[in-house]
C-alpha atoms as a PDB file:
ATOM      1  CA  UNK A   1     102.586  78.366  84.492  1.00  0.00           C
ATOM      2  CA  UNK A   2     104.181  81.523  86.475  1.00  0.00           C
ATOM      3  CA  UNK A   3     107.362  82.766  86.070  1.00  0.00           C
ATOM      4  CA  UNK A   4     108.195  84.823  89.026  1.00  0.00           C
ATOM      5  CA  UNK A   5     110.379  88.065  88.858  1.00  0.00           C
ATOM      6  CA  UNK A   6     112.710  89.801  91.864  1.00  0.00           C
ATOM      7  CA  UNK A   7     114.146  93.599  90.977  1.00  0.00           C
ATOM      8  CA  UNK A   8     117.387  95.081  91.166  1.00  0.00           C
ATOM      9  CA  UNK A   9     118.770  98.210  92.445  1.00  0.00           C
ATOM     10  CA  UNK A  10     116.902 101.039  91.870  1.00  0.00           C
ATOM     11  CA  UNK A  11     113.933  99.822  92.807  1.00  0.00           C
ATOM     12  CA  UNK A  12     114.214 101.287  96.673  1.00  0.00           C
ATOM     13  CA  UNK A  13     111.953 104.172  97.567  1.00  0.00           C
ATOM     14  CA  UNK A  14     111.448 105.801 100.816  1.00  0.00           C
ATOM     15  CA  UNK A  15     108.961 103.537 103.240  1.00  0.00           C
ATOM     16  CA  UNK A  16     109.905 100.486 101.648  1.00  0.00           C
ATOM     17  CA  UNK A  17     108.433  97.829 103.359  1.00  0.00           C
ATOM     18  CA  UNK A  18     106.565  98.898 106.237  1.00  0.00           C
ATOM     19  CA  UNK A  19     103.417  96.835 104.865  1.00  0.00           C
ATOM     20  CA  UNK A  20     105.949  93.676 105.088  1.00  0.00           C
ATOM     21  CA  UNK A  21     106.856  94.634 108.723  1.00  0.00           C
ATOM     22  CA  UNK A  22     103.312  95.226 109.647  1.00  0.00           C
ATOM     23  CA  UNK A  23     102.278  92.187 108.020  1.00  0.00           C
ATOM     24  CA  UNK A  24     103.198  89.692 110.435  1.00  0.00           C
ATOM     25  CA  UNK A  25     105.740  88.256 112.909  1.00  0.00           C
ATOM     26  CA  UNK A  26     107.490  86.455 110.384  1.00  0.00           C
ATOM     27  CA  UNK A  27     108.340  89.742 108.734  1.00  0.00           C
ATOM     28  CA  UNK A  28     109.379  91.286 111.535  1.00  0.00           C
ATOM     29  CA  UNK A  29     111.072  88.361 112.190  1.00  0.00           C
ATOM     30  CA  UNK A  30     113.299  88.039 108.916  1.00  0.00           C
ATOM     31  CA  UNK A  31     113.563  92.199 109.232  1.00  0.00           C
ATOM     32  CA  UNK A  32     115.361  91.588 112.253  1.00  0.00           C
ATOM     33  CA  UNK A  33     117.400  88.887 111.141  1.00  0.00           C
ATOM     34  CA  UNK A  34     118.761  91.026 108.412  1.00  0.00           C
ATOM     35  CA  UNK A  35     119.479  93.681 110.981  1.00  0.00           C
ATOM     36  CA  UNK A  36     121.980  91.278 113.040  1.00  0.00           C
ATOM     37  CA  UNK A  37     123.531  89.856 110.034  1.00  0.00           C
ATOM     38  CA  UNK A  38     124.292  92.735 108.009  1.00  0.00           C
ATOM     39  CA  UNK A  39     125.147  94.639 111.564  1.00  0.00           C
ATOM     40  CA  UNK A  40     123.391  98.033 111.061  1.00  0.00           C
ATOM     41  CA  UNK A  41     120.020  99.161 111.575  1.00  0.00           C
ATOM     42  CA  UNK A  42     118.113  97.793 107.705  1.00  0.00           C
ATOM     43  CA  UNK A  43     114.783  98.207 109.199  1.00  0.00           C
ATOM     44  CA  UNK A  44     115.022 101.606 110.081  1.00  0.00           C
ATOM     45  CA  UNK A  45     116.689 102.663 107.142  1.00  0.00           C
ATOM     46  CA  UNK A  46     113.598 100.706 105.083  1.00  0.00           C
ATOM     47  CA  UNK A  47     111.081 102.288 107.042  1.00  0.00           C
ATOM     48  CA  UNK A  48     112.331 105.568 107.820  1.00  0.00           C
ATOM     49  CA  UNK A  49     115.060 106.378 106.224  1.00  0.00           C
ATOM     50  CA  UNK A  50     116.699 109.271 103.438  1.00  0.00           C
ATOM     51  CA  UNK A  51     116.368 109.080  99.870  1.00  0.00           C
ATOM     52  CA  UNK A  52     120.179 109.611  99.792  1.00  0.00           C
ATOM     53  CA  UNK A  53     120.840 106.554 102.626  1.00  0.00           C
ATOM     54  CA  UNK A  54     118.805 104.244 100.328  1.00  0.00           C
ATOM     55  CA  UNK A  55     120.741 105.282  97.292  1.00  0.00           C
ATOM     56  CA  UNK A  56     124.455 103.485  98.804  1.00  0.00           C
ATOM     57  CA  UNK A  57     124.898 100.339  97.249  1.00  0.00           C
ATOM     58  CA  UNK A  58     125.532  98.679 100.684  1.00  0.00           C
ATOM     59  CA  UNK A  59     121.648  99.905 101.544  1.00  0.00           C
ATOM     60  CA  UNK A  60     119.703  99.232  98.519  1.00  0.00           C
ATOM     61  CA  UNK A  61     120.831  95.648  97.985  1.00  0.00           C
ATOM     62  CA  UNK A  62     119.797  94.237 100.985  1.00  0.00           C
ATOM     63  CA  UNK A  63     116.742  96.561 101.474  1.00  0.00           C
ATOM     64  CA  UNK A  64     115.272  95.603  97.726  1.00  0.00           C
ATOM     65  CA  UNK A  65     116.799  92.011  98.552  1.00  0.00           C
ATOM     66  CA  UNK A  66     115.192  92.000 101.678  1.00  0.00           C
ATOM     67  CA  UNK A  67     111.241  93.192 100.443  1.00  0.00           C
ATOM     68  CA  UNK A  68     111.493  90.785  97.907  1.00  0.00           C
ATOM     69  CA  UNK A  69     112.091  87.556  99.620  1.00  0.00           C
ATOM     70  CA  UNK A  70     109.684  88.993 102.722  1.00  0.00           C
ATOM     71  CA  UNK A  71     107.122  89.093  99.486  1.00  0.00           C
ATOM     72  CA  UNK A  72     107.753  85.855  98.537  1.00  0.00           C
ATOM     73  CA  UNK A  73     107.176  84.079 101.696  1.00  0.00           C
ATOM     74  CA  UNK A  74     104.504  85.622 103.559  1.00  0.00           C
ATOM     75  CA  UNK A  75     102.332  84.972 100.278  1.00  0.00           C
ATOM     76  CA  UNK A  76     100.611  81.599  99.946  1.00  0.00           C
ATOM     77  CA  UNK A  77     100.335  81.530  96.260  1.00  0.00           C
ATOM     78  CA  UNK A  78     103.841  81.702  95.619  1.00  0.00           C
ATOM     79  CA  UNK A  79     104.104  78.164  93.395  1.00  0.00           C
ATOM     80  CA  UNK A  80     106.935  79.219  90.452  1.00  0.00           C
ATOM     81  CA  UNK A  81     107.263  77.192  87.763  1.00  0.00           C
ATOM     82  CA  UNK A  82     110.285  79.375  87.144  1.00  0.00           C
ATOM     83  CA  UNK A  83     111.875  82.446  88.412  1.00  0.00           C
ATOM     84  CA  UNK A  84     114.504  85.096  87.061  1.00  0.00           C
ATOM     85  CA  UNK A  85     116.168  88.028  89.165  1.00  0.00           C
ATOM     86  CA  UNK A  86     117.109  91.208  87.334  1.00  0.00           C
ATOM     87  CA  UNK A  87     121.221  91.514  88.361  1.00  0.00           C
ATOM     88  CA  UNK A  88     120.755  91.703  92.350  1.00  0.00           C
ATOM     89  CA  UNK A  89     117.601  90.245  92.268  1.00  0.00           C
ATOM     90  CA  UNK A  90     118.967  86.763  91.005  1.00  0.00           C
ATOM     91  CA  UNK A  91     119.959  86.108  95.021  1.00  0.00           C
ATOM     92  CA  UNK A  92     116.563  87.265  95.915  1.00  0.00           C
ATOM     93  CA  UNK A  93     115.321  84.523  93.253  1.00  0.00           C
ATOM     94  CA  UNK A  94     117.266  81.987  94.527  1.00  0.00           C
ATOM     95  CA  UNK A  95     116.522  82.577  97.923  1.00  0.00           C
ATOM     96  CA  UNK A  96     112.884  82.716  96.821  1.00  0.00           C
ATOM     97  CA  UNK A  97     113.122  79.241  94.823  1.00  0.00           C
ATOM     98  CA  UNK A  98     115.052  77.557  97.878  1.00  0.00           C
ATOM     99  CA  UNK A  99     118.458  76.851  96.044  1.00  0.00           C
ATOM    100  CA  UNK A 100     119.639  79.541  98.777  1.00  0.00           C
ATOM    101  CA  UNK A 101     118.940  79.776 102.257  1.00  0.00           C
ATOM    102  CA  UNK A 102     117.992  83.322 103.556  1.00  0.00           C
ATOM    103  CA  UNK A 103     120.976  83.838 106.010  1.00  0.00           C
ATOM    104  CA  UNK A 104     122.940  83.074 103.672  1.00  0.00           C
ATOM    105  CA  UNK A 105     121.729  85.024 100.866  1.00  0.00           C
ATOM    106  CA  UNK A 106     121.782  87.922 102.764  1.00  0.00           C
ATOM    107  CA  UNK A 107     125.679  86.989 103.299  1.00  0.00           C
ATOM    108  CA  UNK A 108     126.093  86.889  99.591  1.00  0.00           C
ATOM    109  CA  UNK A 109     124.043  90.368  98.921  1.00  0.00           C
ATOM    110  CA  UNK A 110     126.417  91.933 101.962  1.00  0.00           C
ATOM    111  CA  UNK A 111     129.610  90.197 100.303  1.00  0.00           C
ATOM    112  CA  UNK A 112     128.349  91.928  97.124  1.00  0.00           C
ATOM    113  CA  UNK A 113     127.586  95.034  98.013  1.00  0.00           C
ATOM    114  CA  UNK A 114     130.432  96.300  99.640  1.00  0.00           C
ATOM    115  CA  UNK A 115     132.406  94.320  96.569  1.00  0.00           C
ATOM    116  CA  UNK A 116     130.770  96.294  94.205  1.00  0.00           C
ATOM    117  CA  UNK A 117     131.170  99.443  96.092  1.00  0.00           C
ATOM    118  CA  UNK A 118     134.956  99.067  96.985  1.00  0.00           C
ATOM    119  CA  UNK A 119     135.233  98.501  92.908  1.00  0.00           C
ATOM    120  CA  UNK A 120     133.068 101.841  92.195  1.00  0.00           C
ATOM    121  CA  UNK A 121     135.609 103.674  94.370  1.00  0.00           C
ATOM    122  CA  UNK A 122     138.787 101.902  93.133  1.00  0.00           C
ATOM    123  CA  UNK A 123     137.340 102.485  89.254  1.00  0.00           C
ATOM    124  CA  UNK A 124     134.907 105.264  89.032  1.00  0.00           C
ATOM    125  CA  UNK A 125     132.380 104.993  86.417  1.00  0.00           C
ATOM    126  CA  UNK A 126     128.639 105.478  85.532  1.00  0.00           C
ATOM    127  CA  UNK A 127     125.441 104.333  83.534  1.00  0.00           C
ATOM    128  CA  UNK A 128     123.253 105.698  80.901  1.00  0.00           C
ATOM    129  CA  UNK A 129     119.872 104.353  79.621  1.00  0.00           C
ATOM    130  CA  UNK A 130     119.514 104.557  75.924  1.00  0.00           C
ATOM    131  CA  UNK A 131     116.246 104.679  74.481  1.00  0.00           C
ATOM    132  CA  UNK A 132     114.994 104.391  70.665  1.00  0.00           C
ATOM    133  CA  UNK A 133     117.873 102.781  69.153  1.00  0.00           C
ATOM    134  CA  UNK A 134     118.481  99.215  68.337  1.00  0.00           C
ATOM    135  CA  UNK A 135     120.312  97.035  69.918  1.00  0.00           C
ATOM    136  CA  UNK A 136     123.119  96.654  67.327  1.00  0.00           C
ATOM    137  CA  UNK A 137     123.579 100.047  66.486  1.00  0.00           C
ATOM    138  CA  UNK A 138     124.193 100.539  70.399  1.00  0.00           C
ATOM    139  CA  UNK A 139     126.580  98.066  70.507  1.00  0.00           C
ATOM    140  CA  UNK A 140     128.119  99.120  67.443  1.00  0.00           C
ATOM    141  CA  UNK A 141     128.819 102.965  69.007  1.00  0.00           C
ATOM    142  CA  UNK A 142     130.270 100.909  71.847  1.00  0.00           C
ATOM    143  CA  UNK A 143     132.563  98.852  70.295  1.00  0.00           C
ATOM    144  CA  UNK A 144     134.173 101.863  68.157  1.00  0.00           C
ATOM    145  CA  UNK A 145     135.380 103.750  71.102  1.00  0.00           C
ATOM    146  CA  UNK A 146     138.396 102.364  71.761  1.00  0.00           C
ATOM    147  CA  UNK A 147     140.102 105.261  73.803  1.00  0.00           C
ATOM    148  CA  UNK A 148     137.725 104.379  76.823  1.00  0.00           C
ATOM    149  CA  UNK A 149     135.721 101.258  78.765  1.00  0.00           C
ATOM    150  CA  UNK A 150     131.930 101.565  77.439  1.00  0.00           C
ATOM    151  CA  UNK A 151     129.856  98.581  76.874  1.00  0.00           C
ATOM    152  CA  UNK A 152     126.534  97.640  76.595  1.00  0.00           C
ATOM    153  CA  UNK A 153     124.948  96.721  79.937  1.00  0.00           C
ATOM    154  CA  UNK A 154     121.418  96.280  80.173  1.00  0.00           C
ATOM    155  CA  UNK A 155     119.067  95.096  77.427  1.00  0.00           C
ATOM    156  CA  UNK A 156     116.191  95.630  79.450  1.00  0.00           C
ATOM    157  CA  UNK A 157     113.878  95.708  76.624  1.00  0.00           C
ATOM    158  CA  UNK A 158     113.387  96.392  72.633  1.00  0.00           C
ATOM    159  CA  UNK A 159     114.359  99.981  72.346  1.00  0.00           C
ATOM    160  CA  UNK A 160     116.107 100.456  75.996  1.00  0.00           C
ATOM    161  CA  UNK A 161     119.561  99.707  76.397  1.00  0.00           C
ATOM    162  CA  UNK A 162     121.722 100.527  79.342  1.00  0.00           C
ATOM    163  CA  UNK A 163     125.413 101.406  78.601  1.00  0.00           C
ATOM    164  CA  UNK A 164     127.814 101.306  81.360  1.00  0.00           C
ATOM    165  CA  UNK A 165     131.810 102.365  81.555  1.00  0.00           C
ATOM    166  CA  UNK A 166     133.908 105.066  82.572  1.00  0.00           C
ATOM    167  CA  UNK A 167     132.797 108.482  82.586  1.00  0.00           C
ATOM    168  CA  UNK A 168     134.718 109.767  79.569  1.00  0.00           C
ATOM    169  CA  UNK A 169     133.271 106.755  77.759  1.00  0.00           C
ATOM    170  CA  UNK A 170     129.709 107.163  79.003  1.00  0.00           C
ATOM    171  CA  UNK A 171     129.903 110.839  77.301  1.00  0.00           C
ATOM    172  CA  UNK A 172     131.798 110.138  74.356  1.00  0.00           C
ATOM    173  CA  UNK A 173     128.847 107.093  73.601  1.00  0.00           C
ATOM    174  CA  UNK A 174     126.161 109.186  74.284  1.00  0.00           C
ATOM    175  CA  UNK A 175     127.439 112.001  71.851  1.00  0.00           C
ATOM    176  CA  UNK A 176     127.733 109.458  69.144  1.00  0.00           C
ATOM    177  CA  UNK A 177     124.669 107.990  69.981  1.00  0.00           C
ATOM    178  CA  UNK A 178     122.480 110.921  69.746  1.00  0.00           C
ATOM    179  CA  UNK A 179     124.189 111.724  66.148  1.00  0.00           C
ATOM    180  CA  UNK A 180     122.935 108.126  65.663  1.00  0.00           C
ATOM    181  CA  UNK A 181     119.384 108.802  66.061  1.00  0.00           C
ATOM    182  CA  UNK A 182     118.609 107.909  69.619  1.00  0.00           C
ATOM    183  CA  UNK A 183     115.182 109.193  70.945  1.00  0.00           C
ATOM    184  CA  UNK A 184     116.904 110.195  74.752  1.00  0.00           C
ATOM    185  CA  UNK A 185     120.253 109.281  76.215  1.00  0.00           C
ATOM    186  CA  UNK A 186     119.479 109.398  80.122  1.00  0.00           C
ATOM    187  CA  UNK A 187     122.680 109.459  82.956  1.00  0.00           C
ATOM    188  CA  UNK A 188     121.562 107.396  85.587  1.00  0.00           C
ATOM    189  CA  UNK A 189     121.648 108.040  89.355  1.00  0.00           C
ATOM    190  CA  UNK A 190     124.250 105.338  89.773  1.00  0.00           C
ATOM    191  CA  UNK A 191     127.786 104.646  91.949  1.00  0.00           C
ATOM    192  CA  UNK A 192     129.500 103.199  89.459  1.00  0.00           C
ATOM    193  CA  UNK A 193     129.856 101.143  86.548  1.00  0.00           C
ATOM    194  CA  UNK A 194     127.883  97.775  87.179  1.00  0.00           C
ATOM    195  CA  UNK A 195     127.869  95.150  84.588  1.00  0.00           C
ATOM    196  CA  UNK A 196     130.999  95.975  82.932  1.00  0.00           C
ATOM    197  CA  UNK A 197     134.786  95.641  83.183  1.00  0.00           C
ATOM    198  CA  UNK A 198     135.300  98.101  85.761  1.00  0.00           C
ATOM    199  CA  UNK A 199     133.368  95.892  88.142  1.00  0.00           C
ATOM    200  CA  UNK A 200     135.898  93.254  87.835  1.00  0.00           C
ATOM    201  CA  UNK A 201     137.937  94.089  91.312  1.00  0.00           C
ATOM    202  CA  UNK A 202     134.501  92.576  92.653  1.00  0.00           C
ATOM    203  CA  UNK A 203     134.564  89.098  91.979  1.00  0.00           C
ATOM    204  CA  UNK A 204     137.632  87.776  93.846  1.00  0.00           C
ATOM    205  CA  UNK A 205     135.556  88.420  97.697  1.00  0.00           C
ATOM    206  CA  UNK A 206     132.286  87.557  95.583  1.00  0.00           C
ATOM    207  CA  UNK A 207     134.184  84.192  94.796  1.00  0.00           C
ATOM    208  CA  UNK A 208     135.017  83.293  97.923  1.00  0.00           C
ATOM    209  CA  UNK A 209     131.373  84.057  99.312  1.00  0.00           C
ATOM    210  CA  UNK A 210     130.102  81.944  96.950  1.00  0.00           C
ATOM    211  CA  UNK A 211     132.302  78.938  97.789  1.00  0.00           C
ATOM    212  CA  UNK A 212     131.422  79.099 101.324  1.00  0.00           C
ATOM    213  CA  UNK A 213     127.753  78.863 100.952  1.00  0.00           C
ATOM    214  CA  UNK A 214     125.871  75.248 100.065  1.00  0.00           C
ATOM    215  CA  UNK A 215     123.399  75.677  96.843  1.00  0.00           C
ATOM    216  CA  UNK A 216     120.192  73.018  97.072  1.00  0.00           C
ATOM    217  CA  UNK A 217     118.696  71.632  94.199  1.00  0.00           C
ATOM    218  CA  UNK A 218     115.600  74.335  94.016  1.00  0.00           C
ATOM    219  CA  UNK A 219     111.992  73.777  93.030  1.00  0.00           C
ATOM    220  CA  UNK A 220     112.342  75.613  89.887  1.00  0.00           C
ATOM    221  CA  UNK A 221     114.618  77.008  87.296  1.00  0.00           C
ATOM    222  CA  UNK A 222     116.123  80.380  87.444  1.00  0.00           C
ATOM    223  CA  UNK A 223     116.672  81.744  84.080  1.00  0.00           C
ATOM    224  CA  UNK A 224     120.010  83.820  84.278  1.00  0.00           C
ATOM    225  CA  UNK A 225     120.788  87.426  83.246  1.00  0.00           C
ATOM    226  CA  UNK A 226     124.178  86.293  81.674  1.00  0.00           C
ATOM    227  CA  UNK A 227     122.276  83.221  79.102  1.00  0.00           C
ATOM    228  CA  UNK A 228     118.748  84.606  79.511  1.00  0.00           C
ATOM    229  CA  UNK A 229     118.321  80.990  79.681  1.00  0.00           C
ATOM    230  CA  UNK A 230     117.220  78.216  82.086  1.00  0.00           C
ATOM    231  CA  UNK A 231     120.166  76.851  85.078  1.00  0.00           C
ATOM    232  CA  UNK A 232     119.178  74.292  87.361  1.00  0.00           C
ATOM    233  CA  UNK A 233     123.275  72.728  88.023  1.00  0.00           C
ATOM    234  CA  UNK A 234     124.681  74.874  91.471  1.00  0.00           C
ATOM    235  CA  UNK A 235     128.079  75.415  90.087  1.00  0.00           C
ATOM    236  CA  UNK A 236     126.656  77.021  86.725  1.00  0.00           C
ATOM    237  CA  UNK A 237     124.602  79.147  88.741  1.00  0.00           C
ATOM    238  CA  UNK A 238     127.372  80.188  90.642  1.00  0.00           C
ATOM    239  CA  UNK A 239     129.912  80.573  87.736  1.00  0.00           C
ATOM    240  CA  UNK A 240     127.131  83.195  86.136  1.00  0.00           C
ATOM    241  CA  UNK A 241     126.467  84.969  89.327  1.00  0.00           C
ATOM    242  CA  UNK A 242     129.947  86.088  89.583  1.00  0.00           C
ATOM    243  CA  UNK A 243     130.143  86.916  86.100  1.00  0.00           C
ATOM    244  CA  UNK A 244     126.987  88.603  85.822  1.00  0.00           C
ATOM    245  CA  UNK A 245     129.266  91.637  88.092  1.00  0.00           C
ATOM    246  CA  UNK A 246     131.090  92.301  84.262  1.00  0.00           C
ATOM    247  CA  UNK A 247     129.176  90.549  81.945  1.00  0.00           C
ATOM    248  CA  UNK A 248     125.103  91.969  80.212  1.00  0.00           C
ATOM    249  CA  UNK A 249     122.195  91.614  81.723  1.00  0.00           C
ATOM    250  CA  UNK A 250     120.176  90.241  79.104  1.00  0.00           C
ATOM    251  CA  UNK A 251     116.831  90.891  80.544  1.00  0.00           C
ATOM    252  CA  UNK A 252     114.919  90.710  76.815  1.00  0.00           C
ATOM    253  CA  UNK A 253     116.151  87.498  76.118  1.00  0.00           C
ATOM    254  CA  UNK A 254     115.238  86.051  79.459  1.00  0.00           C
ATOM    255  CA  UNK A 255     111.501  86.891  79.200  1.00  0.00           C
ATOM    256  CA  UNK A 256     111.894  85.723  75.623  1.00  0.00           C
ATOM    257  CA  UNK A 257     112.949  82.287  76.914  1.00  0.00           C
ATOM    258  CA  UNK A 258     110.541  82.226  79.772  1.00  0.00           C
ATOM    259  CA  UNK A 259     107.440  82.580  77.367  1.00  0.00           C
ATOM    260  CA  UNK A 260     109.373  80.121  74.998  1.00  0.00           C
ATOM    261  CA  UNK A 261     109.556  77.539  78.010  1.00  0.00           C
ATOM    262  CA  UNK A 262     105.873  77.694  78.775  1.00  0.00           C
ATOM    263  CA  UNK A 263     105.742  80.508  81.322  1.00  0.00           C
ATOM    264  CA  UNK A 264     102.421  81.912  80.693  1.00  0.00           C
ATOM    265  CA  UNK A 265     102.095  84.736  83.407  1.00  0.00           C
ATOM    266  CA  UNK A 266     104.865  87.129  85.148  1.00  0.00           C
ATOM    267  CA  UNK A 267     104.704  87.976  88.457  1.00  0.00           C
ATOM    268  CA  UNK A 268     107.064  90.441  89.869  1.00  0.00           C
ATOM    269  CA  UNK A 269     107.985  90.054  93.916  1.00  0.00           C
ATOM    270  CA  UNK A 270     109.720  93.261  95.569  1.00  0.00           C
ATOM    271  CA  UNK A 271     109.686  96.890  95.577  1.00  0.00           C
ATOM    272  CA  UNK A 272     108.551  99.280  92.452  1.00  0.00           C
ATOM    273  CA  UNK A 273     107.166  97.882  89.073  1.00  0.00           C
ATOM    274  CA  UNK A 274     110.264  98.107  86.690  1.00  0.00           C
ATOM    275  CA  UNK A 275     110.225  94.689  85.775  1.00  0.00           C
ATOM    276  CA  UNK A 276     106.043  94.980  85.097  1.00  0.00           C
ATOM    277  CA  UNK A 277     106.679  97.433  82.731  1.00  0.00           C
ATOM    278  CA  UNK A 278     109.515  95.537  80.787  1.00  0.00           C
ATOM    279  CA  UNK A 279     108.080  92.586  80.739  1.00  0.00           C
ATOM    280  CA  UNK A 280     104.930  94.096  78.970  1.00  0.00           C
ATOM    281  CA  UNK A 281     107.096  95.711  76.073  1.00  0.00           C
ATOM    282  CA  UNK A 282     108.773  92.517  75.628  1.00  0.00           C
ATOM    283  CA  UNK A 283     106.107  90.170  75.773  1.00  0.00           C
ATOM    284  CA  UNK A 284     102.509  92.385  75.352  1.00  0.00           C
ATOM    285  CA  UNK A 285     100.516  89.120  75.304  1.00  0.00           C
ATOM    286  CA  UNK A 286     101.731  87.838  78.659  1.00  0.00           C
ATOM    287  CA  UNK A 287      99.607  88.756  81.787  1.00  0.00           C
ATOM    288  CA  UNK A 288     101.994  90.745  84.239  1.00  0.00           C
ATOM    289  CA  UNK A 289     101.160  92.032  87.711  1.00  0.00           C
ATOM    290  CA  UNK A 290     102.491  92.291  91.410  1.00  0.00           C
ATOM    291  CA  UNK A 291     102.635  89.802  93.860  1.00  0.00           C
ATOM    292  CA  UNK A 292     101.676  92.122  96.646  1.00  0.00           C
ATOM    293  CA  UNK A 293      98.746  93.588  95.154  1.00  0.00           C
ATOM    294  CA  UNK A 294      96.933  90.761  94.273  1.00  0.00           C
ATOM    295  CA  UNK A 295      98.187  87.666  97.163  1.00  0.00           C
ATOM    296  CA  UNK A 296      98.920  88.918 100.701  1.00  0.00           C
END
């Protein structure tokens, strides 16, 4: 059984997806497609574009977005038995799994985007991955600094945990975290705070996006970032997609579930290998590899 796995931001890099577009027509085809819809030039910004005009939020969603559900189509073998989408790349699942058509997921990545963006502006803030600590030792630095917004954001794996909050708060946790023993705090090259409180100014235009577009039954299960677990009912998947803008993304737990469930391979569909390399520390024994190496 294969689980199937769609990145988040970060992933971009500078090229991304010329393969796709050279590929065939129905790339080129959905490239385009995102180009009228979003209304600016995606493809050209994918293919040629700046390190620093990949790195706006309103880019790199729908460019990682965009190479991951391109992956997922143009490949024959794509059969999930399950799927999962690291924060962003939940649409990109969806999309890929059929709950969500592709117009309009690229509505909801656009709607979210700028959303996110607008908040990053109205409540500045920033990330930093913390690595070699536990989980509840994180969490417990966090919860003692009062003065500030800092809270655990991404348990991408055993030993890495993102932390996410206002900049005073990012520096006070990772002076108290490196007194606590952690191997490397590391500021991330980040807009703002994602996945905590700060993002909340986000979810009233999310809302109304996700109101106005029809969910379909699926062929599989995503497993959510907010849960880690299993969601099959639209409305639940909708009610944790706009909470996943303040809430964790509990990225150890999903795998954990995934394996639990039966999922006996990962695949990962989209730009970079982040989610490769997570998946191995969390689950060494499971078989993980890219979709475009090995199927198109």
């Amino acid at each position: 059984m294969k689980g199937y796995l769609f990145p988040g931001q970060g992933s971009q890099y500078i090229g991304m997806g010329k393969s796709l577009y050279h590929h065939s027509s129905q790339a080129r085809g959905m490239f385009e497609t995102a180009d009228r819809i979003l209304g600016m030039d995606l493809t050209q910004l994918m293919l040629g574009g700046s390190k620093e005009a990949l790195k706006e939020t309103t880019v790199a969603q729908p460019a990682i977005f965009l190479h991951a559900v391109a992956t997922a189509f143009l490949s024959d073998s794509f059969h999930p038995a399950a799927v999962a989408g690291h924060s962003l790349g939940e649409i990109a699942a969806l999309v890929a799994s059929k709950v969500v058509a592709f117009e309009d997921g690229l509505h909801l990545v656009a709607v979210r985007s700028k959303a996110m963006q607008k908040a990053c502006q109205r409540c500045p803030g920033t990330m930093a991955a913390v690595l070699g600590l536990k989980d509840e030792v994180v969490e417990a630095v966090c919860a003692n600094i009062t003065e500030e917004v800092v809270v655990p954001a991404n348990y991408n794996c055993p030993g890495q945990l993102v932390i996410s909050g206002s900049q005073a708060g990012v520096a006070l946790a990772t002076e108290a975290l490196t007194k606590a023993g952690a191997r490397k705090v590391i500021p991330l090259q980040v807009e703002g705070a994602f996945h905590s409180p700060l993002m909340a100014h986000a979810q009233e235009s999310f809302a109304e996006a996700l109101s106005s577009i029809p969910f379909s039954k699926g062929i599989c299960p995503i497993y959510q970032n907010v849960t880690g677990g299993p969601v099959t009912d639209s409305e639940r998947i909708k009610a944790n997609l706009l909470e996943q803008l303040v809430a964790p993304i509990y990225w150890t737990k999903t795998i954990h579930h995934m394996v639990q469930d039966g999922i006996t391979a990962c695949i990962e569909c989209g730009p970079g290998a982040v989610l490769q390399g997570l998946t191995r520390k969390i689950a060494p024994g499971i078989p993980v590899r890219s979709l475009w190496e090995g199927a198109l």
